[in-house]
PDB file of N, CA and C in Angstrom:
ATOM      1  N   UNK A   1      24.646  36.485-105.033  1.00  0.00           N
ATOM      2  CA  UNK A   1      25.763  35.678-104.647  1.00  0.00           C
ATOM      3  C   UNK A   1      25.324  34.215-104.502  1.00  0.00           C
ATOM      4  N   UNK A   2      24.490  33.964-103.896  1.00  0.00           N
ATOM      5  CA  UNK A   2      23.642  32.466-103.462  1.00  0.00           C
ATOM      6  C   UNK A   2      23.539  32.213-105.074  1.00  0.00           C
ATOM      7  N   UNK A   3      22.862  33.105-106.198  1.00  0.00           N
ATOM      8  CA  UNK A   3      22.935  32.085-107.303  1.00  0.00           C
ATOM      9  C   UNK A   3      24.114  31.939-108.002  1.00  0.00           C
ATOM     10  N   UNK A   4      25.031  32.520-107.622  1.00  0.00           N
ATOM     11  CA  UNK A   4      26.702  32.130-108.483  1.00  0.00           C
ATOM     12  C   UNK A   4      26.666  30.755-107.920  1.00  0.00           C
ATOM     13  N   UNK A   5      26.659  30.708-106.557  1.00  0.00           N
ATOM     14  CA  UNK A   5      27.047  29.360-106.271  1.00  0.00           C
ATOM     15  C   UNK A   5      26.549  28.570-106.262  1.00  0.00           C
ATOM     16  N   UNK A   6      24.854  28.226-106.721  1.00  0.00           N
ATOM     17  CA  UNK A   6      24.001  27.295-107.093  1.00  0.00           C
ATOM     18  C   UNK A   6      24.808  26.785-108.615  1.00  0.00           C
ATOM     19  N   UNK A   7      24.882  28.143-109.126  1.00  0.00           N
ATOM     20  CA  UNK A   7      25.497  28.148-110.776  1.00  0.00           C
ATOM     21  C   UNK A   7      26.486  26.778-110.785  1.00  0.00           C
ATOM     22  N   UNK A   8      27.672  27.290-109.878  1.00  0.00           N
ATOM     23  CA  UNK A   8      29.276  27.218-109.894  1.00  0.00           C
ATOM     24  C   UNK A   8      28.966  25.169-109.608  1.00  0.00           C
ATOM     25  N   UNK A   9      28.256  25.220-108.324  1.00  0.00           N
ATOM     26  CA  UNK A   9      28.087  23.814-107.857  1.00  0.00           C
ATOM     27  C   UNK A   9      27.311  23.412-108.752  1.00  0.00           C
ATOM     28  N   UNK A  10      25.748  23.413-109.244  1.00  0.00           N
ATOM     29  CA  UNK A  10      25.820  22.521-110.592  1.00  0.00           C
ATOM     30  C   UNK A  10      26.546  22.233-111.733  1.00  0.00           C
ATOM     31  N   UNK A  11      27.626  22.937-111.970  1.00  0.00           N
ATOM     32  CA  UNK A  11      28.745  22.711-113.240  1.00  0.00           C
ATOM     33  C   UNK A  11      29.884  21.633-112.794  1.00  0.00           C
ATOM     34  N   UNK A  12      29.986  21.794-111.691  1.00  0.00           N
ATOM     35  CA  UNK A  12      31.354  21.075-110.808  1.00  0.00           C
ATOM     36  C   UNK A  12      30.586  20.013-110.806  1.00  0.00           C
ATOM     37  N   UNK A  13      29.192  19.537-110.023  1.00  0.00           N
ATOM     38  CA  UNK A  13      28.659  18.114-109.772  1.00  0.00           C
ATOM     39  C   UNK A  13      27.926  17.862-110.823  1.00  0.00           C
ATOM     40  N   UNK A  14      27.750  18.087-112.168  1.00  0.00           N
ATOM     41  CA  UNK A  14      27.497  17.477-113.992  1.00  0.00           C
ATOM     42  C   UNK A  14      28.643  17.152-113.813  1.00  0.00           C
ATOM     43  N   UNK A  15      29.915  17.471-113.819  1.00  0.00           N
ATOM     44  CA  UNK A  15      31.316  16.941-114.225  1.00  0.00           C
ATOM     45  C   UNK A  15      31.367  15.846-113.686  1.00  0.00           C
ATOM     46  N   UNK A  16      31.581  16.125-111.977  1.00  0.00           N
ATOM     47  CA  UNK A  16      31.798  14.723-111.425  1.00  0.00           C
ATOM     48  C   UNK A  16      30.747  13.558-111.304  1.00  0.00           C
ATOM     49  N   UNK A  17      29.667  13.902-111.825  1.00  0.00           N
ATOM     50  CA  UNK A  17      28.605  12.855-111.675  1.00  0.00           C
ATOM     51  C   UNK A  17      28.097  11.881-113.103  1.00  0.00           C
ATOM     52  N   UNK A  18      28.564  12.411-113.831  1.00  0.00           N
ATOM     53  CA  UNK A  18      28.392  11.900-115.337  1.00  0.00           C
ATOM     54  C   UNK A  18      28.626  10.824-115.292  1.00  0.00           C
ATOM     55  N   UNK A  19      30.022  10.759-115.163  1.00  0.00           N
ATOM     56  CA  UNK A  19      30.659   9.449-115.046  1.00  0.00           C
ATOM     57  C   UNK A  19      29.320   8.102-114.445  1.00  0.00           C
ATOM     58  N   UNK A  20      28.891   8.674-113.718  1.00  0.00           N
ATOM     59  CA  UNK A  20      27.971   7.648-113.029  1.00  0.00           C
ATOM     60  C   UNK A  20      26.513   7.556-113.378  1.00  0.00           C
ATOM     61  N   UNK A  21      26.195   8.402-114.423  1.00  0.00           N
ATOM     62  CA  UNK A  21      24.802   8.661-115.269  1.00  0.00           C
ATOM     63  C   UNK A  21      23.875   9.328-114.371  1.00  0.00           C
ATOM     64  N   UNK A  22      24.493  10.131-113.333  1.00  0.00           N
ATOM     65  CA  UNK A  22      23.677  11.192-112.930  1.00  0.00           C
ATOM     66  C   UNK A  22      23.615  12.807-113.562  1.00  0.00           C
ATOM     67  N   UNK A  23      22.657  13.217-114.149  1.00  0.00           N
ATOM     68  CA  UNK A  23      22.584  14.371-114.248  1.00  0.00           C
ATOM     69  C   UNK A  23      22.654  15.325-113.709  1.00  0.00           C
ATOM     70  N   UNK A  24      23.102  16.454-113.416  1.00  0.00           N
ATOM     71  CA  UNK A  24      22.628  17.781-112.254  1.00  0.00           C
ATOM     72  C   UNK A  24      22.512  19.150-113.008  1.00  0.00           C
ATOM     73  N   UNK A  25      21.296  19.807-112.622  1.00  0.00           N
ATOM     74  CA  UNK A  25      20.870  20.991-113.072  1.00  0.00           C
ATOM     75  C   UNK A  25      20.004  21.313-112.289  1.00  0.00           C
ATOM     76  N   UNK A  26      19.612  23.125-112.570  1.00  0.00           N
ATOM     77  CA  UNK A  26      19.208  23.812-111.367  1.00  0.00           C
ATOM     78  C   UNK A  26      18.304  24.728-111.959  1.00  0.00           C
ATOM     79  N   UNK A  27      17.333  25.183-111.840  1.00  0.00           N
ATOM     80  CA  UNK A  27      16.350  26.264-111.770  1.00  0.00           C
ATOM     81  C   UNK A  27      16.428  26.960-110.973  1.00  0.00           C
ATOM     82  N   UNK A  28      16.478  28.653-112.065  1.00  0.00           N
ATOM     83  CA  UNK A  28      16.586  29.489-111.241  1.00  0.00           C
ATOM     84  C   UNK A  28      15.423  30.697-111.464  1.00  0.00           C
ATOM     85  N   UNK A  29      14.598  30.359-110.932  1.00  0.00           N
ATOM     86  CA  UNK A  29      13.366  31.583-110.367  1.00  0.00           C
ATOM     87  C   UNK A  29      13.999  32.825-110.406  1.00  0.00           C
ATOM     88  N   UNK A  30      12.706  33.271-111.368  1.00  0.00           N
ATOM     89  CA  UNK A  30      12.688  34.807-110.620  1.00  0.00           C
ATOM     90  C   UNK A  30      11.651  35.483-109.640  1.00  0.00           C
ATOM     91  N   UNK A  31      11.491  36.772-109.402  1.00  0.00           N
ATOM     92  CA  UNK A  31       9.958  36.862-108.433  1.00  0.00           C
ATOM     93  C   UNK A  31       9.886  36.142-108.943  1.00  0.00           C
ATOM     94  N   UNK A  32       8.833  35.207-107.719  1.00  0.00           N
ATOM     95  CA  UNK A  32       7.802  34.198-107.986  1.00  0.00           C
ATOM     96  C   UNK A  32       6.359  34.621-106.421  1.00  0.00           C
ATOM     97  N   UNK A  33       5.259  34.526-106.904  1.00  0.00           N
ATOM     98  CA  UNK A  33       4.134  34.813-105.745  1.00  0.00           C
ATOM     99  C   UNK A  33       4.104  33.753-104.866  1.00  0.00           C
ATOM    100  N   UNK A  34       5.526  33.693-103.818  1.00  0.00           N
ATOM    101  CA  UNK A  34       4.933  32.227-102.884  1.00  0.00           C
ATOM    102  C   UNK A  34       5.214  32.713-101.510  1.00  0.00           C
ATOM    103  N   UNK A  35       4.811  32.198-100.361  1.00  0.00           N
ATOM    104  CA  UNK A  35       5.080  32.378 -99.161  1.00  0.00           C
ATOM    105  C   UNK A  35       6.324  33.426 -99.201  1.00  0.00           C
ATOM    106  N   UNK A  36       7.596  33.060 -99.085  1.00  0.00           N
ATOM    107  CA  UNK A  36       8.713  33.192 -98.854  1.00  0.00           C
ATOM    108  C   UNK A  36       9.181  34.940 -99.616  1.00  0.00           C
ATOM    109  N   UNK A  37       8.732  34.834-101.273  1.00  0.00           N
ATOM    110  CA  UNK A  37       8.607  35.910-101.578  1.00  0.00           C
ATOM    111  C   UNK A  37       7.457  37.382-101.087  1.00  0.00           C
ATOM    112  N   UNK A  38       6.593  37.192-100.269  1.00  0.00           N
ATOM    113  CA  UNK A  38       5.601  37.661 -99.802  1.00  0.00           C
ATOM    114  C   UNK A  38       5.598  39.543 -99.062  1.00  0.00           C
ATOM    115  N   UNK A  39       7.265  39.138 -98.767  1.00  0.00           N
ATOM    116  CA  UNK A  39       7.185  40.318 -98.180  1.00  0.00           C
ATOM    117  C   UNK A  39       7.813  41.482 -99.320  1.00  0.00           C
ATOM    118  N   UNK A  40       8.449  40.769-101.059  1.00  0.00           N
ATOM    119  CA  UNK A  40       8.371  41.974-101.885  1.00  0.00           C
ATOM    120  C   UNK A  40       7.480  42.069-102.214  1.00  0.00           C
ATOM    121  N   UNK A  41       6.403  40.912-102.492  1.00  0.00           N
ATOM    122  CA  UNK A  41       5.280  41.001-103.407  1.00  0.00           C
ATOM    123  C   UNK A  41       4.067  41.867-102.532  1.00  0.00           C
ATOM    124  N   UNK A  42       4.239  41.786-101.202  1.00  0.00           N
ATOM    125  CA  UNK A  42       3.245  42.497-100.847  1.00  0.00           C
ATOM    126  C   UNK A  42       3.928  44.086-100.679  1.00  0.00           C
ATOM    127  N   UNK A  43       4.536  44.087-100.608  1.00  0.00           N
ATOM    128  CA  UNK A  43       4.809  46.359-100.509  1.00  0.00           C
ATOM    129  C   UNK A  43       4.822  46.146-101.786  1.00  0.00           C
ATOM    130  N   UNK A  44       4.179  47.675-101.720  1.00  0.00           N
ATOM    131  CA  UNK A  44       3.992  47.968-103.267  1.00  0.00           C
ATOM    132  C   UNK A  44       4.942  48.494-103.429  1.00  0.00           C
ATOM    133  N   UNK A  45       5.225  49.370-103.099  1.00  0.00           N
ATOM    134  CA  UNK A  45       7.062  50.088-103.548  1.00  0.00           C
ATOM    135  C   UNK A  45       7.902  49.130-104.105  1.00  0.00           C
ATOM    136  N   UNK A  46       8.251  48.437-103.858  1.00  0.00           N
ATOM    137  CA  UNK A  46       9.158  46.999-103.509  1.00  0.00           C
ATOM    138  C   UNK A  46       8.771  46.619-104.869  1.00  0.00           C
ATOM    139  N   UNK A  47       7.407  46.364-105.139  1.00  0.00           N
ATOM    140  CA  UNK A  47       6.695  45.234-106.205  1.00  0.00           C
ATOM    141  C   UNK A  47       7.028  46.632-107.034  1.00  0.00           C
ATOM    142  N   UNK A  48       6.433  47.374-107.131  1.00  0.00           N
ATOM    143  CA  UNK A  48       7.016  48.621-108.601  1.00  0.00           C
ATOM    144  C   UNK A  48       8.488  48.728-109.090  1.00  0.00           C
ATOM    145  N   UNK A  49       9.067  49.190-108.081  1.00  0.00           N
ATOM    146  CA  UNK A  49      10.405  48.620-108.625  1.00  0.00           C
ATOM    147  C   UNK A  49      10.855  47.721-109.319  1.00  0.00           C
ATOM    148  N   UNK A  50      10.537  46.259-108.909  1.00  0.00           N
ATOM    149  CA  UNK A  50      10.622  45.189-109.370  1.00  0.00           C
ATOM    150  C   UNK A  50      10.356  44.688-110.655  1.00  0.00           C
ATOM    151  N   UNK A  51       9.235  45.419-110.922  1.00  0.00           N
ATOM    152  CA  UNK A  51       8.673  44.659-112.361  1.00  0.00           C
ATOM    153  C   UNK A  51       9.096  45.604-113.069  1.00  0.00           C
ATOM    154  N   UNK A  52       9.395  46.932-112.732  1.00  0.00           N
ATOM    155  CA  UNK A  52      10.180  47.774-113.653  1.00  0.00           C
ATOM    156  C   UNK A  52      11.452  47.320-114.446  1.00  0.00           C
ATOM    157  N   UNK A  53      11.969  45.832-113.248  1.00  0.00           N
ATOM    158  CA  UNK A  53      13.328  45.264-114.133  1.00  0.00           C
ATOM    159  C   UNK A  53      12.881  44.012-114.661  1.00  0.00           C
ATOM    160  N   UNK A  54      11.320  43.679-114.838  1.00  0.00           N
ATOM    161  CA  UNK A  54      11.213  42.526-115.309  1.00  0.00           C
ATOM    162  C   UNK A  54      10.181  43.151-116.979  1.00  0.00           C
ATOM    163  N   UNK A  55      11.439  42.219-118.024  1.00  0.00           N
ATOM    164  CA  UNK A  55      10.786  42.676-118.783  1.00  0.00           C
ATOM    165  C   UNK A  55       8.828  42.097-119.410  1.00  0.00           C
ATOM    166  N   UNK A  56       8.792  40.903-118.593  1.00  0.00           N
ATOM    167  CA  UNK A  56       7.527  40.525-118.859  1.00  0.00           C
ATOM    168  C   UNK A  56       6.466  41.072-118.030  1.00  0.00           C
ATOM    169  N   UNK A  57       7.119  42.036-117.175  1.00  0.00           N
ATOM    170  CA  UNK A  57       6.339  43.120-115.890  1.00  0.00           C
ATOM    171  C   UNK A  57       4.880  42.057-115.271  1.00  0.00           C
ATOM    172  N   UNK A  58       5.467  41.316-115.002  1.00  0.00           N
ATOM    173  CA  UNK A  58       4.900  40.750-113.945  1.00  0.00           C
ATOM    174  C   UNK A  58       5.741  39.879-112.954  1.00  0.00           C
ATOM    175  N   UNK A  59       5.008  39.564-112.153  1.00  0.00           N
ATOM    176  CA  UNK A  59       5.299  38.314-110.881  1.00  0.00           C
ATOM    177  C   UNK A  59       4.976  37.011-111.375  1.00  0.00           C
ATOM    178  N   UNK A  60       5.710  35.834-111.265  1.00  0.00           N
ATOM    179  CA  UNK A  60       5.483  34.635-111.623  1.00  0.00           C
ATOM    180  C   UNK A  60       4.430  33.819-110.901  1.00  0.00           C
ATOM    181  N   UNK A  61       3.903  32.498-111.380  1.00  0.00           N
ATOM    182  CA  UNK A  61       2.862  32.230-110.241  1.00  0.00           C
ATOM    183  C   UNK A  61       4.253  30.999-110.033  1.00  0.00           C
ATOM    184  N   UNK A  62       3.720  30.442-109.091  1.00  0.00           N
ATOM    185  CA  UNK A  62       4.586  29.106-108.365  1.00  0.00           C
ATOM    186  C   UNK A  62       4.423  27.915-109.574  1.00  0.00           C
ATOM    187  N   UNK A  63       3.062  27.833-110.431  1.00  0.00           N
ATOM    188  CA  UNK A  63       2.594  26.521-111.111  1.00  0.00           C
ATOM    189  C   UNK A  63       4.180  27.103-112.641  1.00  0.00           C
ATOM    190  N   UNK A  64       4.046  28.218-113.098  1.00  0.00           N
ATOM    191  CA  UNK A  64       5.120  28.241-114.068  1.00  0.00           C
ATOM    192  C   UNK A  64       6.233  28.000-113.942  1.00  0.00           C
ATOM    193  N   UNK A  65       6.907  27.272-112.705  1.00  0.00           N
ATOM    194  CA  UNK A  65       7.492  26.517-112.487  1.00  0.00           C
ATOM    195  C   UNK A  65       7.903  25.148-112.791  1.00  0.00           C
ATOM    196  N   UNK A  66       6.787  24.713-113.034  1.00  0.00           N
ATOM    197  CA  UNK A  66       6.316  23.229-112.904  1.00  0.00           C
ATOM    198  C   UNK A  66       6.982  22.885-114.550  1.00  0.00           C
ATOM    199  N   UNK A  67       6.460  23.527-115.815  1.00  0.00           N
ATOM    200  CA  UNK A  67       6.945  23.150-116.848  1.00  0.00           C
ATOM    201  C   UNK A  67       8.731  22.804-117.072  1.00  0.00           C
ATOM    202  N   UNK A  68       9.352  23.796-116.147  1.00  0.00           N
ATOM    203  CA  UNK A  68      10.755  23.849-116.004  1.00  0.00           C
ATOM    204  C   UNK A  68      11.643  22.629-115.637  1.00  0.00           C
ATOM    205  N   UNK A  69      10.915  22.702-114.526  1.00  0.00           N
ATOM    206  CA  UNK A  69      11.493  21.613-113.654  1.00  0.00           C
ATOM    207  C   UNK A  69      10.602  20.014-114.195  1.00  0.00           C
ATOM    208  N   UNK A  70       9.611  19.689-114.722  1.00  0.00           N
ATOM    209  CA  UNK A  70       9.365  18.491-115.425  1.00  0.00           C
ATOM    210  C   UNK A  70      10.295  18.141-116.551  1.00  0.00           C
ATOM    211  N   UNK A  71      10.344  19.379-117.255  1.00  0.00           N
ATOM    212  CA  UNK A  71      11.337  19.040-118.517  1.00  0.00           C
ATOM    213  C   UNK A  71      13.123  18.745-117.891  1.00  0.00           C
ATOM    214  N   UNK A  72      13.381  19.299-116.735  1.00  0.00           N
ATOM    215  CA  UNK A  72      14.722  18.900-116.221  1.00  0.00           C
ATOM    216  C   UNK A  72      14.526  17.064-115.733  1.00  0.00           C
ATOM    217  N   UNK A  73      13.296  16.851-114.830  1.00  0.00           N
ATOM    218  CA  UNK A  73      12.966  15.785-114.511  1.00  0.00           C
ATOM    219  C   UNK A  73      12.997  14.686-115.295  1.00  0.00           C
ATOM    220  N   UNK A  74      12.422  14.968-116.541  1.00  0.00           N
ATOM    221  CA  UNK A  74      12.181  14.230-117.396  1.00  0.00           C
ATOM    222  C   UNK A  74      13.023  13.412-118.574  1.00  0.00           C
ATOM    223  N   UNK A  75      12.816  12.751-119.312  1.00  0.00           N
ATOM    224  CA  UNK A  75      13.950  11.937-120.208  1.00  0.00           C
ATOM    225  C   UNK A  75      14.158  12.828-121.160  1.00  0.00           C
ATOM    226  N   UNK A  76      13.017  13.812-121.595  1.00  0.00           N
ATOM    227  CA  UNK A  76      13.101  14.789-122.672  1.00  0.00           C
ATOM    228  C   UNK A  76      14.545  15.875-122.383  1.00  0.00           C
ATOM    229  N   UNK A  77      15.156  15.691-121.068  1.00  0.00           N
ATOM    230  CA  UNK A  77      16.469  16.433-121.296  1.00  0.00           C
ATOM    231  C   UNK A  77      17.673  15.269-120.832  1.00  0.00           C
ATOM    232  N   UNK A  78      17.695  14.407-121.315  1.00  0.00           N
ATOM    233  CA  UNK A  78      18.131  13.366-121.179  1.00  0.00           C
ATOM    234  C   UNK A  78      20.186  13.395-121.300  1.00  0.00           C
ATOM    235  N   UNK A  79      20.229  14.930-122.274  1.00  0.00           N
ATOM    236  CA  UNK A  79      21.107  15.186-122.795  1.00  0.00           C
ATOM    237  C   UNK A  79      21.541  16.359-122.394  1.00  0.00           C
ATOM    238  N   UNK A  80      20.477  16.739-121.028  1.00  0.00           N
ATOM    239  CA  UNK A  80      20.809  17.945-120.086  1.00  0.00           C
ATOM    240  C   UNK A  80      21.443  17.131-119.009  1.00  0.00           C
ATOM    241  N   UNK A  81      22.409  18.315-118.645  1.00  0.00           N
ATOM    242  CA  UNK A  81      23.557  18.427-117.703  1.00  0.00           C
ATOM    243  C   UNK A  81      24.461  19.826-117.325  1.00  0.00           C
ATOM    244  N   UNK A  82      24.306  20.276-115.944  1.00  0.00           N
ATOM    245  CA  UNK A  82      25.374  21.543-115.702  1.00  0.00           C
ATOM    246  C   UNK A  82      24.762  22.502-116.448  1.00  0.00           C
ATOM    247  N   UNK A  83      23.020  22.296-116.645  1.00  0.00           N
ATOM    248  CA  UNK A  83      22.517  23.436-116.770  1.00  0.00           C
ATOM    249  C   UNK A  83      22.013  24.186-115.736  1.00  0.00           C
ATOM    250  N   UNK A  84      21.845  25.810-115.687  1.00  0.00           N
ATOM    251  CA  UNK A  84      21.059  26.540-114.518  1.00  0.00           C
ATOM    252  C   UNK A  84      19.644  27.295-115.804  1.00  0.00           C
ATOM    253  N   UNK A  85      18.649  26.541-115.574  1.00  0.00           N
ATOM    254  CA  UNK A  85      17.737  27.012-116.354  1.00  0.00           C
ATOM    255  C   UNK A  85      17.085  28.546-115.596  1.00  0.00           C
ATOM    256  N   UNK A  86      17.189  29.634-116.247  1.00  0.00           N
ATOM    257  CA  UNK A  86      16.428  30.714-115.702  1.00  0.00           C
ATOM    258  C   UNK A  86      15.128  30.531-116.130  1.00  0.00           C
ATOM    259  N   UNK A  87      14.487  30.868-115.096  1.00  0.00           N
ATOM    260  CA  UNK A  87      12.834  31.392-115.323  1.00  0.00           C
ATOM    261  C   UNK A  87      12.573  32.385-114.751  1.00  0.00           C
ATOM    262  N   UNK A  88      12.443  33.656-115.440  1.00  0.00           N
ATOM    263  CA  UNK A  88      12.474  34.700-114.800  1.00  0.00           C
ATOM    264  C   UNK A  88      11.767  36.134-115.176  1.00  0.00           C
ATOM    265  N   UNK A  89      11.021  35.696-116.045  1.00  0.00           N
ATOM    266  CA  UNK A  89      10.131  36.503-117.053  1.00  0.00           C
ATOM    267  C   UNK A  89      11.105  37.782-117.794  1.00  0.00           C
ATOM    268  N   UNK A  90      12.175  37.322-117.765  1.00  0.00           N
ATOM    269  CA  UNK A  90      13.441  37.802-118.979  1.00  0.00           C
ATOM    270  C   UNK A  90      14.464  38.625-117.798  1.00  0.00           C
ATOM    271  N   UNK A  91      14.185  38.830-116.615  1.00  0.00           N
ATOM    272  CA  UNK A  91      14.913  39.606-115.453  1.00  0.00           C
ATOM    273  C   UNK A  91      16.705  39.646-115.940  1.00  0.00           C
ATOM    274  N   UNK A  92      16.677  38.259-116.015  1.00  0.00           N
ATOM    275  CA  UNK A  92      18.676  38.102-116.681  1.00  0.00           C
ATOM    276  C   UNK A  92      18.511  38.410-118.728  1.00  0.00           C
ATOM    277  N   UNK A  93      17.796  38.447-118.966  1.00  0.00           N
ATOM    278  CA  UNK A  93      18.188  38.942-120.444  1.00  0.00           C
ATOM    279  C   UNK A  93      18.879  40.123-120.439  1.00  0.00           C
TER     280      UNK A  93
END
């Protein structure tokens, strides 16, 4: 539910922000190994399950992040807007 509405609000604020040459877009993680995720990544039950729905069957590190969100940062998407980029080792395919 939290990512519909990350979704829903970056599409609504690309619309209204264009006008003013602001961009907006959002990354959306999947597991990822950081603090916060800690308590699926550490039960193993939890973590088996999990990668059972990820088709790259693993956990992300925090740094494979970084390529995502530079290229949103950057001028190279210059022509990005009211995107929600997944990174998720294919989880939404």
């Amino acid at each position: 539910m939290t990512k519909a509405a990350v979704i829903n609000m970056t599409k609504v604020f690309a619309k209204e922000c264009a006008q003013f040459g602001i961009r907006c877009n959002a990354l959306l993680p999947g597991l990822t190994d950081t603090k916060f995720a800690s308590a699926l990544v550490g039960n193993e039950a939890i973590l088996k399950t999990a990668l059972q729905q990820i088709p790259l069957k693993r956990v992300a590190a925090p740094s494979e992040m970084a390529g995502a969100v530079l290229y949103l940062a950057s001028e190279a998407s210059s022509y990005t807007t009211g995107v929600a980029l997944n990174v998720d080792g294919g989880f939404l395919s």
